[in-house]
Structures are given as C-alpha cells and as structure tokens.
C-alpha atoms as a PDB file:
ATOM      1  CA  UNK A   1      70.881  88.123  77.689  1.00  0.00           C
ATOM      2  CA  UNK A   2      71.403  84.931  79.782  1.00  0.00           C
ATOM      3  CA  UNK A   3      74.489  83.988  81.365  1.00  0.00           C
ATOM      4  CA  UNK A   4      76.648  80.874  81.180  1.00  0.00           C
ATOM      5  CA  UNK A   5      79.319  80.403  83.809  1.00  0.00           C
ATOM      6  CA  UNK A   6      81.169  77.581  83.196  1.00  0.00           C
ATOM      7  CA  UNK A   7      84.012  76.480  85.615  1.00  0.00           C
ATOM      8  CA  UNK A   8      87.005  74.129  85.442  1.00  0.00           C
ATOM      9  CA  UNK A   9      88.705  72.251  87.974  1.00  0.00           C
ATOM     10  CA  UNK A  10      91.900  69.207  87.468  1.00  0.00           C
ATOM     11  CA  UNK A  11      93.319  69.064  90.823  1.00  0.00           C
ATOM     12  CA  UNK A  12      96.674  67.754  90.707  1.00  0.00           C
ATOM     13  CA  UNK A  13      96.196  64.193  92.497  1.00  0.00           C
ATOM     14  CA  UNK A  14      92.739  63.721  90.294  1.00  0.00           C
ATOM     15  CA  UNK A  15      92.745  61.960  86.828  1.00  0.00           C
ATOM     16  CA  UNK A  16      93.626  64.694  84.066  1.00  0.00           C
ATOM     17  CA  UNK A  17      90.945  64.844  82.237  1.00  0.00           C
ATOM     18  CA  UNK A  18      90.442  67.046  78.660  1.00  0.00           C
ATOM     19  CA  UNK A  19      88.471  69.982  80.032  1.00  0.00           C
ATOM     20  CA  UNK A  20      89.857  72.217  77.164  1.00  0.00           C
ATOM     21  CA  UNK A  21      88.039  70.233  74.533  1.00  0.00           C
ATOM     22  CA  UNK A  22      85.346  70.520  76.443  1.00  0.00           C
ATOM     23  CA  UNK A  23      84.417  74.014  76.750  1.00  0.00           C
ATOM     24  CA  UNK A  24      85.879  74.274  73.185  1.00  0.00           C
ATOM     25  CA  UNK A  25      83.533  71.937  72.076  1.00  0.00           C
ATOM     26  CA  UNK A  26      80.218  74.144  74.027  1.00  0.00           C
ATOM     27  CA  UNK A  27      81.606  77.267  72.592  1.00  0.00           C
ATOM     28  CA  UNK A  28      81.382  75.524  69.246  1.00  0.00           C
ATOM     29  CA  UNK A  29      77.641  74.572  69.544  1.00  0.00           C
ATOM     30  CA  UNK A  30      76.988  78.129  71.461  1.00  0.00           C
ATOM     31  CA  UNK A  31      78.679  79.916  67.709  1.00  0.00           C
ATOM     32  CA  UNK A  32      76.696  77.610  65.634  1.00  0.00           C
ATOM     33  CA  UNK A  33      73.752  78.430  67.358  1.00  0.00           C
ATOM     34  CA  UNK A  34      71.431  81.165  65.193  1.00  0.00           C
ATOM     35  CA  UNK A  35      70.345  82.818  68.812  1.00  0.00           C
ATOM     36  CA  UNK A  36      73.397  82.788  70.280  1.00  0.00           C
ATOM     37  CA  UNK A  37      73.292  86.461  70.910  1.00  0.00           C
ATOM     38  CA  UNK A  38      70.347  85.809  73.696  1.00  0.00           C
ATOM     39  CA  UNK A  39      73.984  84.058  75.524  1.00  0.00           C
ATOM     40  CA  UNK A  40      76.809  84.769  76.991  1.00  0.00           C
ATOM     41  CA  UNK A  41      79.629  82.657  77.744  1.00  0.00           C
ATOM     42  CA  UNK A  42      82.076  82.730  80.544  1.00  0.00           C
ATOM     43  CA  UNK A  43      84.773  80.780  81.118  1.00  0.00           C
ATOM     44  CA  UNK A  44      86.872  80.279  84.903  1.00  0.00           C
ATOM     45  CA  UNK A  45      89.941  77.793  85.312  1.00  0.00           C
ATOM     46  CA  UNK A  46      91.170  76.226  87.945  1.00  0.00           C
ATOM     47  CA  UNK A  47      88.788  77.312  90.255  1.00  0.00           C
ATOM     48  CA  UNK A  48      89.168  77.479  93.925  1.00  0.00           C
ATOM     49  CA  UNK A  49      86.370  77.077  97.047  1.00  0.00           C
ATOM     50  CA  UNK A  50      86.765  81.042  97.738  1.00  0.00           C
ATOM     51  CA  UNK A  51      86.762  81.458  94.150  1.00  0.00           C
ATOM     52  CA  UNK A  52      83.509  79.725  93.776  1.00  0.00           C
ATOM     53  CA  UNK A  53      81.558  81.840  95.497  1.00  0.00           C
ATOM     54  CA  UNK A  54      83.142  85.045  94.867  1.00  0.00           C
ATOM     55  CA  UNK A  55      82.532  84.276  90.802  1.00  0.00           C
ATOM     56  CA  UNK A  56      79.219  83.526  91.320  1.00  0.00           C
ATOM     57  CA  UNK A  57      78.415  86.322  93.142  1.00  0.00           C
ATOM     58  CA  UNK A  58      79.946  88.871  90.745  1.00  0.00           C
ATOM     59  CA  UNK A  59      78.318  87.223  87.409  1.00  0.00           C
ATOM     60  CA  UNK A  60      74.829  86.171  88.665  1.00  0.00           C
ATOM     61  CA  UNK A  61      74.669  83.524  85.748  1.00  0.00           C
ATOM     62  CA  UNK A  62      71.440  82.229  84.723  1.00  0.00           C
ATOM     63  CA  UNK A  63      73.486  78.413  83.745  1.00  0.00           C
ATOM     64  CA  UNK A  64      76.490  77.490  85.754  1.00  0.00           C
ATOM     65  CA  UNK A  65      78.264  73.858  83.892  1.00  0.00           C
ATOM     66  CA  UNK A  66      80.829  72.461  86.108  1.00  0.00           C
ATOM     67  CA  UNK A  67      83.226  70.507  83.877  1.00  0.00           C
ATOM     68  CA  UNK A  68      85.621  68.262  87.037  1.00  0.00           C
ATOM     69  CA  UNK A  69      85.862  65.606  89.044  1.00  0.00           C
ATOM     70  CA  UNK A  70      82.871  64.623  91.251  1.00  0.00           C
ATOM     71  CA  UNK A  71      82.499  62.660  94.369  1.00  0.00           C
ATOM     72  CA  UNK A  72      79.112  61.865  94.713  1.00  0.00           C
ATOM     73  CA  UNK A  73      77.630  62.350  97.836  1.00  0.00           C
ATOM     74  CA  UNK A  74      81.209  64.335  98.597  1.00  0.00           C
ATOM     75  CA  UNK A  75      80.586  67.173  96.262  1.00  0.00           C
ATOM     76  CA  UNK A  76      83.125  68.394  93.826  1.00  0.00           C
ATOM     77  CA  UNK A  77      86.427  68.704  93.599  1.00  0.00           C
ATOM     78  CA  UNK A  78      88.241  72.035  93.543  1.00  0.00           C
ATOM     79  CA  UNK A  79      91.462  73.219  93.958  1.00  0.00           C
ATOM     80  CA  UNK A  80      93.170  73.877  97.022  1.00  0.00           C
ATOM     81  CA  UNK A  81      95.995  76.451  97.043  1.00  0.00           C
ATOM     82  CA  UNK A  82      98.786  73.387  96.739  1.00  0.00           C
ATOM     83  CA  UNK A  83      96.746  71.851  93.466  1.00  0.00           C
ATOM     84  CA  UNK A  84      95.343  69.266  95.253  1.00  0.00           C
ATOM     85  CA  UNK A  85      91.575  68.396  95.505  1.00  0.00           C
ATOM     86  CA  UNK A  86      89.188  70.039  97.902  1.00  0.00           C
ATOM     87  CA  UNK A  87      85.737  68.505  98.090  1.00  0.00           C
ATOM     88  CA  UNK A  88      82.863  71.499  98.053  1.00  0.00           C
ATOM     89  CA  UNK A  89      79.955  69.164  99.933  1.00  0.00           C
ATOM     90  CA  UNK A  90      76.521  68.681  98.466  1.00  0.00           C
ATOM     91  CA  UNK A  91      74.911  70.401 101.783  1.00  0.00           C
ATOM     92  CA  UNK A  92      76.541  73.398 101.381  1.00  0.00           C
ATOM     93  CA  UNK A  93      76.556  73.469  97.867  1.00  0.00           C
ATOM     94  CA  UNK A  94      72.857  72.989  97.709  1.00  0.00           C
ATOM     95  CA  UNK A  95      72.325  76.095 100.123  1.00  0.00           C
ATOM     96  CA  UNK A  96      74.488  78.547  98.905  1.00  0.00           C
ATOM     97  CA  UNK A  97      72.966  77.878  95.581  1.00  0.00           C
ATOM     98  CA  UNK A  98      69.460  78.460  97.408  1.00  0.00           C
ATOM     99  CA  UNK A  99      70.838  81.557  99.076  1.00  0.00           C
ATOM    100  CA  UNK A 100      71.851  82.946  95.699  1.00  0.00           C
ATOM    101  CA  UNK A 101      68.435  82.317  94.237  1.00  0.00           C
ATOM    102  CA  UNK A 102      66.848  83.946  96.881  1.00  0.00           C
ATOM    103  CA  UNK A 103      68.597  86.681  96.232  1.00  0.00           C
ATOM    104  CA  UNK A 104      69.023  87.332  92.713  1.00  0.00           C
ATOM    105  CA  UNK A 105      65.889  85.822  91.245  1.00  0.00           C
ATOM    106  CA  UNK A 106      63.092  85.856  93.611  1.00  0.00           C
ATOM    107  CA  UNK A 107      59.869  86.703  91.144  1.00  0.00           C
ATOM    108  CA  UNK A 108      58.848  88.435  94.050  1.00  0.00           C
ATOM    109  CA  UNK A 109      61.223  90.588  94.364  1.00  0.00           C
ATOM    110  CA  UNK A 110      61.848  91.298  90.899  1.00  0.00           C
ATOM    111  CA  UNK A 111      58.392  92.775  90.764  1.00  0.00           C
ATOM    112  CA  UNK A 112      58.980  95.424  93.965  1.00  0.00           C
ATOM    113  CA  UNK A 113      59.088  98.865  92.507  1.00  0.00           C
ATOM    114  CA  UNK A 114      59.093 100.734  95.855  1.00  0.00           C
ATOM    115  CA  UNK A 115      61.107 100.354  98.817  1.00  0.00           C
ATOM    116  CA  UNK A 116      60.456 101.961 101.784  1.00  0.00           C
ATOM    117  CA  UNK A 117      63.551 101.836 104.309  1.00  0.00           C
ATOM    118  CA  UNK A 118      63.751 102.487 108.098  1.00  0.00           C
ATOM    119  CA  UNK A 119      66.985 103.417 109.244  1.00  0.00           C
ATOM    120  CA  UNK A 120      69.062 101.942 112.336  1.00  0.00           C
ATOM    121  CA  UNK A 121      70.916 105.243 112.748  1.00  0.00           C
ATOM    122  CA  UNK A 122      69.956 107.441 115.338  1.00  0.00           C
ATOM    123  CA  UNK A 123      70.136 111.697 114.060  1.00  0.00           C
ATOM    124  CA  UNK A 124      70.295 113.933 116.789  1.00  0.00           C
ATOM    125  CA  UNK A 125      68.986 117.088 115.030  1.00  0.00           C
ATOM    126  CA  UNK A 126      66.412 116.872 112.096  1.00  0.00           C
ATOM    127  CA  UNK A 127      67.694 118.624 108.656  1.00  0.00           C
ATOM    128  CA  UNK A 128      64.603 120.697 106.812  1.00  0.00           C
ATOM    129  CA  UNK A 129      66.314 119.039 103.982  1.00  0.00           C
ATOM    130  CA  UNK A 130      65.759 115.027 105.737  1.00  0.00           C
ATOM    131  CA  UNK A 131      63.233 113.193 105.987  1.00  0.00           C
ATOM    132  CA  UNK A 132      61.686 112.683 109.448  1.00  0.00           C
ATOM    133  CA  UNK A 133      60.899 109.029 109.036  1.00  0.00           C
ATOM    134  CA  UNK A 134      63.914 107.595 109.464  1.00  0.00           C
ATOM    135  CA  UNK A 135      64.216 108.604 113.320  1.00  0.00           C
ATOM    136  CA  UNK A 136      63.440 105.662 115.364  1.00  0.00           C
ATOM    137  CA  UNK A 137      64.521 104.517 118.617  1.00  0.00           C
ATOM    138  CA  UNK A 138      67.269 101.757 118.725  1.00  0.00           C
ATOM    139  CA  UNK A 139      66.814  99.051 121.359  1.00  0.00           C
ATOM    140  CA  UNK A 140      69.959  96.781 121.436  1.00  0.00           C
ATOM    141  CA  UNK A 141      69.702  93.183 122.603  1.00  0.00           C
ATOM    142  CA  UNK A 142      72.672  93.021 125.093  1.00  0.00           C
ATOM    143  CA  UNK A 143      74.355  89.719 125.125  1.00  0.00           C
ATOM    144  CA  UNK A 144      73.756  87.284 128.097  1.00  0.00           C
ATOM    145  CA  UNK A 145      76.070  87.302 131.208  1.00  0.00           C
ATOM    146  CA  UNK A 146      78.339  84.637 131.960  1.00  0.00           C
ATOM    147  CA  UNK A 147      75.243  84.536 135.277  1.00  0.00           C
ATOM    148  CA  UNK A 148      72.722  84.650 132.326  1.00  0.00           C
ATOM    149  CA  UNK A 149      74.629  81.544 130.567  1.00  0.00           C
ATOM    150  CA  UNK A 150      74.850  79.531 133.886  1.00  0.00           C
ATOM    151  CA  UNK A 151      71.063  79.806 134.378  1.00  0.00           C
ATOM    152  CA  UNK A 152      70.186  78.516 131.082  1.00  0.00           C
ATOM    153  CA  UNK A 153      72.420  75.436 130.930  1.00  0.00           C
ATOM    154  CA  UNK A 154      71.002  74.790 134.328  1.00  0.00           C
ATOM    155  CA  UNK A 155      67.307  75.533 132.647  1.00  0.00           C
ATOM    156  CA  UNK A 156      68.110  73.367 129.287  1.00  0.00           C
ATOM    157  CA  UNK A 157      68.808  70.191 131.860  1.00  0.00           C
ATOM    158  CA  UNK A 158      72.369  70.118 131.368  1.00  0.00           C
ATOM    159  CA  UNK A 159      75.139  69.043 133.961  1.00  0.00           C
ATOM    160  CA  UNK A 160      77.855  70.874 132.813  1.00  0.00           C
ATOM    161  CA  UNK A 161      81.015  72.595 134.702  1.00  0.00           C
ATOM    162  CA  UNK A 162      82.479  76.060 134.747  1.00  0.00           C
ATOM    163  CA  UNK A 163      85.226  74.681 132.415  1.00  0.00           C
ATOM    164  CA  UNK A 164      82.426  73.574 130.198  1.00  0.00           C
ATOM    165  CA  UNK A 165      80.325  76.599 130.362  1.00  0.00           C
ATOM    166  CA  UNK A 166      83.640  78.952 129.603  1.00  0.00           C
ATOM    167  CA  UNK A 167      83.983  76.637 126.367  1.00  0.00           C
ATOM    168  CA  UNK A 168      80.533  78.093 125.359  1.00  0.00           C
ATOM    169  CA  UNK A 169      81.260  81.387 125.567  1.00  0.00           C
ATOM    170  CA  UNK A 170      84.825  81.143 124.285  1.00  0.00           C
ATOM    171  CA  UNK A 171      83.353  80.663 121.136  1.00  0.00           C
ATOM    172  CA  UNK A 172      79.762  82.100 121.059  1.00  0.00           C
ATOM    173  CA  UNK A 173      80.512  84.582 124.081  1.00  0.00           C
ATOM    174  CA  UNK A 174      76.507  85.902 124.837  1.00  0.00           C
ATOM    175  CA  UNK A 175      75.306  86.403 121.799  1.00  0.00           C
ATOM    176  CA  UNK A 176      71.644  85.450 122.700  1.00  0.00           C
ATOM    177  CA  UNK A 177      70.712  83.224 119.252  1.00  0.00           C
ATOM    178  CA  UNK A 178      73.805  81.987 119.438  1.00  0.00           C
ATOM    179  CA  UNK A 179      73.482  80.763 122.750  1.00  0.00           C
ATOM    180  CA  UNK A 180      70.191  79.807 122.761  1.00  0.00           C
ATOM    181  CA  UNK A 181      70.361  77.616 119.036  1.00  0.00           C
ATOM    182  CA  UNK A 182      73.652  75.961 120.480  1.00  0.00           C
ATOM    183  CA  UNK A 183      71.858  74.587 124.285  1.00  0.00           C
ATOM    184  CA  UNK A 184      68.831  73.889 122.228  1.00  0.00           C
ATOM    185  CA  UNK A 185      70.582  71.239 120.264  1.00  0.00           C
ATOM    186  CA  UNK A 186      73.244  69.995 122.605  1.00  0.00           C
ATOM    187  CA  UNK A 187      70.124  69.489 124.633  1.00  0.00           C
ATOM    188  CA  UNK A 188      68.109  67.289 122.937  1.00  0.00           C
ATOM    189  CA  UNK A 189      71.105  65.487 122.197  1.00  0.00           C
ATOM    190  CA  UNK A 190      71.610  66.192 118.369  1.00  0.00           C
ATOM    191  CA  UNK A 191      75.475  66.820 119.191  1.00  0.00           C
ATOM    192  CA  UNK A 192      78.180  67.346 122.136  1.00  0.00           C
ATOM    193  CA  UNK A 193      79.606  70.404 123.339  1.00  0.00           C
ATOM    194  CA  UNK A 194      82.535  68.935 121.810  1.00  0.00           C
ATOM    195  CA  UNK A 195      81.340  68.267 118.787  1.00  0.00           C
ATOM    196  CA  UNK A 196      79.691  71.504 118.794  1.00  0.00           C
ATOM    197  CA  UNK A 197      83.075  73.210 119.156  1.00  0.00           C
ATOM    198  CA  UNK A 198      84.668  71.551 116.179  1.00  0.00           C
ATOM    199  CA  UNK A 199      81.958  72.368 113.735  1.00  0.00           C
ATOM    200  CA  UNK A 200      80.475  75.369 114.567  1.00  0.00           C
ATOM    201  CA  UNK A 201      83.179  78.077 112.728  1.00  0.00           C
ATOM    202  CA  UNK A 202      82.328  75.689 109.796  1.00  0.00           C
ATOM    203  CA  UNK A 203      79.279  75.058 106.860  1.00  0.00           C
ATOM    204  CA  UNK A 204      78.795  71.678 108.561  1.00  0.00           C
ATOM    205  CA  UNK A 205      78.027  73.681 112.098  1.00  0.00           C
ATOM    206  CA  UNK A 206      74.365  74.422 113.588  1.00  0.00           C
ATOM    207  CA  UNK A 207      75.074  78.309 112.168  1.00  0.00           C
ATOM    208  CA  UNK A 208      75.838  77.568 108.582  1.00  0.00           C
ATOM    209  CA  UNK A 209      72.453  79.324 107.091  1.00  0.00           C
ATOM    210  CA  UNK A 210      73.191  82.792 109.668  1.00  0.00           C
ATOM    211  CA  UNK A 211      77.297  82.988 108.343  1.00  0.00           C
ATOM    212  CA  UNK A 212      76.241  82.201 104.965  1.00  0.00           C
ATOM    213  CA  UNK A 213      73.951  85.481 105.007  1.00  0.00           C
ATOM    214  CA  UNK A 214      76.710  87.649 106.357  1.00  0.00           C
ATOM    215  CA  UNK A 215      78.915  85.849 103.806  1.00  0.00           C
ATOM    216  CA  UNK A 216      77.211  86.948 100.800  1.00  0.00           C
ATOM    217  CA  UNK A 217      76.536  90.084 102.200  1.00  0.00           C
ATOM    218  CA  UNK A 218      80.427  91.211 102.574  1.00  0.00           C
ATOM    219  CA  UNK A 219      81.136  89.598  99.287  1.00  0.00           C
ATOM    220  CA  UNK A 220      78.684  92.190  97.902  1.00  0.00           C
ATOM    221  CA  UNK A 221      80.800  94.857  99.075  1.00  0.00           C
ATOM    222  CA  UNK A 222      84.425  95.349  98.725  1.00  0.00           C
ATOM    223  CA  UNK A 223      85.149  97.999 101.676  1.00  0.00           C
ATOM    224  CA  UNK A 224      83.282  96.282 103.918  1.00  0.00           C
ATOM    225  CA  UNK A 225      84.613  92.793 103.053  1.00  0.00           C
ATOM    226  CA  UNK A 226      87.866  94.568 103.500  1.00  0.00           C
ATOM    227  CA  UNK A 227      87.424  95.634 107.103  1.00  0.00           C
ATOM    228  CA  UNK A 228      86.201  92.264 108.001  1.00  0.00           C
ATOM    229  CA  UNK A 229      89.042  90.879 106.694  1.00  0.00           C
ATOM    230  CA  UNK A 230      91.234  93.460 108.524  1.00  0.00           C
ATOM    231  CA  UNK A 231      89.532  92.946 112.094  1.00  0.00           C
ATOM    232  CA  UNK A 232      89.398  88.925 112.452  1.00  0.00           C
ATOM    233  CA  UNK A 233      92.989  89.637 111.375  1.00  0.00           C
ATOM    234  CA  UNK A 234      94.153  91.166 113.908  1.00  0.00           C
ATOM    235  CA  UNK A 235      94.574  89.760 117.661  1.00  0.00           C
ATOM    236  CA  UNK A 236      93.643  93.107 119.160  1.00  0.00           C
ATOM    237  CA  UNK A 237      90.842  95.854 118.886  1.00  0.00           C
ATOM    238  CA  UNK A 238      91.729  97.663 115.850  1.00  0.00           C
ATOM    239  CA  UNK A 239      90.377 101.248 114.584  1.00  0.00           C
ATOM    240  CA  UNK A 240      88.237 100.853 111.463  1.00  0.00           C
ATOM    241  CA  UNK A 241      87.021 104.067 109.165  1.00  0.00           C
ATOM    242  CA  UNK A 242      83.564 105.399 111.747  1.00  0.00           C
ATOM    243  CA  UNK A 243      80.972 104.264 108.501  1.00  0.00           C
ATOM    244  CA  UNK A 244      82.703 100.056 108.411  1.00  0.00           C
ATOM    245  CA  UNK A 245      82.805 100.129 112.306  1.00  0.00           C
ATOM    246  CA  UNK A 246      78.912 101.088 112.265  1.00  0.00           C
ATOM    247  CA  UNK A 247      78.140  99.117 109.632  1.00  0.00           C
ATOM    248  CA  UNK A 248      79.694  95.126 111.223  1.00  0.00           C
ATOM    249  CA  UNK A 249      78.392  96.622 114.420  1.00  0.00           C
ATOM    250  CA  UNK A 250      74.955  97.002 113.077  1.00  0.00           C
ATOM    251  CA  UNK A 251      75.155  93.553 111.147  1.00  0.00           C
ATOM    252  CA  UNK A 252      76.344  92.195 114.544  1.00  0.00           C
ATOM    253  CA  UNK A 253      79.639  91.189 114.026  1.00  0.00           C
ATOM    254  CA  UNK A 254      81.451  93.060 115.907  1.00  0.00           C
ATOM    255  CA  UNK A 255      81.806  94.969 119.247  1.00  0.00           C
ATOM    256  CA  UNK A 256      83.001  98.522 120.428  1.00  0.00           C
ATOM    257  CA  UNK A 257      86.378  98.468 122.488  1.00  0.00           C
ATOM    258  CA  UNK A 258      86.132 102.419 123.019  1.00  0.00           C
ATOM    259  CA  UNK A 259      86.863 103.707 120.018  1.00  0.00           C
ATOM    260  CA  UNK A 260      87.912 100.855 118.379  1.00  0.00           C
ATOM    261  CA  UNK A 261      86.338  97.009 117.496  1.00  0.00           C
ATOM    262  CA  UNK A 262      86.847  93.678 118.022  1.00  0.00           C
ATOM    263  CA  UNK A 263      84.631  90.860 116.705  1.00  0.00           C
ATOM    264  CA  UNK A 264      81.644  89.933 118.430  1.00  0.00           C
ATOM    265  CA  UNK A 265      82.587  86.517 119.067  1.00  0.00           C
ATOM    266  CA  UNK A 266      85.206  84.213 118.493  1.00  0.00           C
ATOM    267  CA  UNK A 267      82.849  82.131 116.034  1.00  0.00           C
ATOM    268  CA  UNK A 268      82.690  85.106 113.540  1.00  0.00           C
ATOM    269  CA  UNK A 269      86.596  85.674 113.888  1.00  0.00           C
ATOM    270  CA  UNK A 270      87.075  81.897 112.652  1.00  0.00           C
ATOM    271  CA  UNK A 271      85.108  81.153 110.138  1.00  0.00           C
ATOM    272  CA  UNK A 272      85.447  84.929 108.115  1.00  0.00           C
ATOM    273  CA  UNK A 273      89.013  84.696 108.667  1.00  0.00           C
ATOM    274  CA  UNK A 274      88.846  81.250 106.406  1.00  0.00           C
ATOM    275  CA  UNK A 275      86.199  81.928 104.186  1.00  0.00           C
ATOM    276  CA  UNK A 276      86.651  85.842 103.705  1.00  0.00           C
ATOM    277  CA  UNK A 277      90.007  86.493 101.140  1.00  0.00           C
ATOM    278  CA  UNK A 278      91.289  89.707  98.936  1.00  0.00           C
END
C-alpha cells in the first residue's frame, strides 16, 4: 500500500485560502477510485517546520501534496508557533527530501539481505556465548589544539588574531572536519569568519548536509532524541543513562566531563537545541 501525506498550512498573516475543500475534494476522487485500497491517505493541519520533518519521518509516504502558500524561490510557508508564516527554503527542502530518499528507498538497499556489523564498543572479556568479531581496536581522532588551530590558519594563508582564532573554536572548538571544512572556505574566500559565525548553527551554513544526518538520525529514536534534547539544554555537564552517553559520544556529539557530558561543540548545542523538540 502506498502512502499519501498530505499537509496543510494558512498562516495567520497569509491569504485564507479553502484548504478544507481541498483535501475533501482528493479524498473524494481517492473513494471513487476502484483501487483505492493500493492508498492510503493522511491528513496533517497546520503544520509546523519541526513538524515537517518529524511527520515525514514517522510515515515514510510514497506522495507528499502540500496544499499552502508558496514563495517561490522562498519555499513554503508554515506555521510558526505565533500563526504567522515561516518560509521552509527550497535548498533545504530539496536536501532533506534527498536525505529521506536515501534512506528509505534506495533500490540498493532495499535489495541487502545480509548485514554484517562491526562494533565500536570495546569488550574486555570474550563470552563463549559472543561472537569474537566484533572486538576491534578503537582509534579516536582527538580534536586539534588551540596550537594545532593557530598553525593551520597560519597554513590556510590567513591573517587572523587570537580574538579571531578564539571565535573559531568558540563555535567549532577542534573538531578536525569541522575545522578543516570551515578554513577551507573562509580561505578561498567563499565567506567571512563573520559570516561563517552567523550561519553555521543553521541549514544555510557550510555543515547543513553533516547536522542533517545526525538530525534524522535522533528523530529515528525517541530516547536518544531525548537526551540530546536534555544535554544542549542544559548550561553544564549533565549525567545521561551510560548506553545515551555512549551512544552521542560515538556519533560525535558530545564529550566526557568525568562522568558526565557536555556537547562536543558549541555548533551542535545551537542548532539541536532549535531544530530538536518533544
């Protein structure tokens, strides 16, 4: 059976428009239809950016029909928590659309009928009842050094101050892709540290493909999402249950503190703080 997801959206400031008669009108042609059981139907109202996603990800529809306002180049219009109109932009639109394909209907993977999985998790003592091929030896990737950092501003050409270079790392810290993907492009001059700043917790920033992933990922799972939520919450290192802690840690968004966590970088604690909610 395929899936229709059909959403709704009449901001307040927008032109009302008859979205009722609308659907009613599909469902009409979808009961008159002699095949209609090969369909289902689904209706959401009044739907919201976080909403967006988080429907989309729980139905997997085959069809979604957006019944709204549009702006064009500007995306559609949602609704924002007061009523009034939040654009959704085409770019982002268009890739977490691409994400989801990737995911859900990749002929590729739809054909895999054996997985073989090599776990990150290190076990001290074998089990006769365990499988020995899932010991392997972890090798973490440290992050750079403020030292590190200096040397490869100097080594990407760029001028740039102690005030500038604690900017950086204020937001990335030394996460080493991080690092590397923002110098690369402040570099060759595709944006400003400044601008860089302002965009990068967001789906315009250089980053938007790696926070989408980890997006999609937590809104796959609801304990995990949870803890997330619960860490860029909170202004200090928090204790999480031992199997959430390990898991962000091994995704790589977050950071011992003894025995408690923190986020791995103040980049992760911004944007999952906006995009993650209950």
């Amino acid at each position: 059976m395929k899936k229709i997801l059909i959403l709704t959206a009449n901001p307040t400031n927008t032109k009302p428009l008859r979205l009722s008669e609308e659907v009613r009108e599909i469902k009409s042609a979808w009961e008159r239809y002699q095949k209609r059981e090969q369909f289902e139907i689904i209706v959401e109202e009044a739907v919201r950016p976080q909403e967006f996603r988080r429907t989309l990800l729980g139905y997997k529809p085959d069809i979604v029909h957006f019944s709204g306002h549009g702006g064009g180049e500007q995306g559609l219009a949602l609704m924002g928590d007061n009523g009034e109109a939040i654009l959704l932009k085409v770019a982002p639109l268009a890739k977490f659309f691409k994400a989801l394909q990737e995911i859900f209907f990749n002929e590729t993977w739809q054909k895999l009928r054996l997985v073989i999985s090599h776990s990150q998790e290190v076990y001290i003592s074998l089990d006769v009842n365990k499988s020995p091929f899932n010991v392997g030896l972890p090798i973490n990737l440290n992050k750079f050094s403020l030292t590190q950092v200096q040397d490869l501003v100097k080594r990407h050409g760029l001028q740039w101050s102690d005030t500038e270079i604690n900017q950086l790392m204020g937001m990335i810290d030394g996460h080493p892709y991080l690092v590397r993907t923002a110098l690369y492009h402040i570099a060759t001059n595709d944006l400003t540290l400044k601008q860089f700043l302002e965009i990068a917790p967001t789906e315009e920033g250089l980053y938007e493909d790696h926070l989408y992933r980890h997006l999609l990922i937590l809104e796959e799972n609801q304990e995990l999402k949870s803890a997330m939520l619960k860490l860029v919450n909170s202004d200090d290192a928090i204790t999480l249950e031992p199997i959430y802690a390990f898991k962000l840690k091994s995704m790589g968004l977050a950071e011992s503190k003894g025995n408690k966590v923190i986020p791995l970088c103040n980049l992760y604690r911004l944007y999952f703080s906006d995009r993650l909610q209950d």
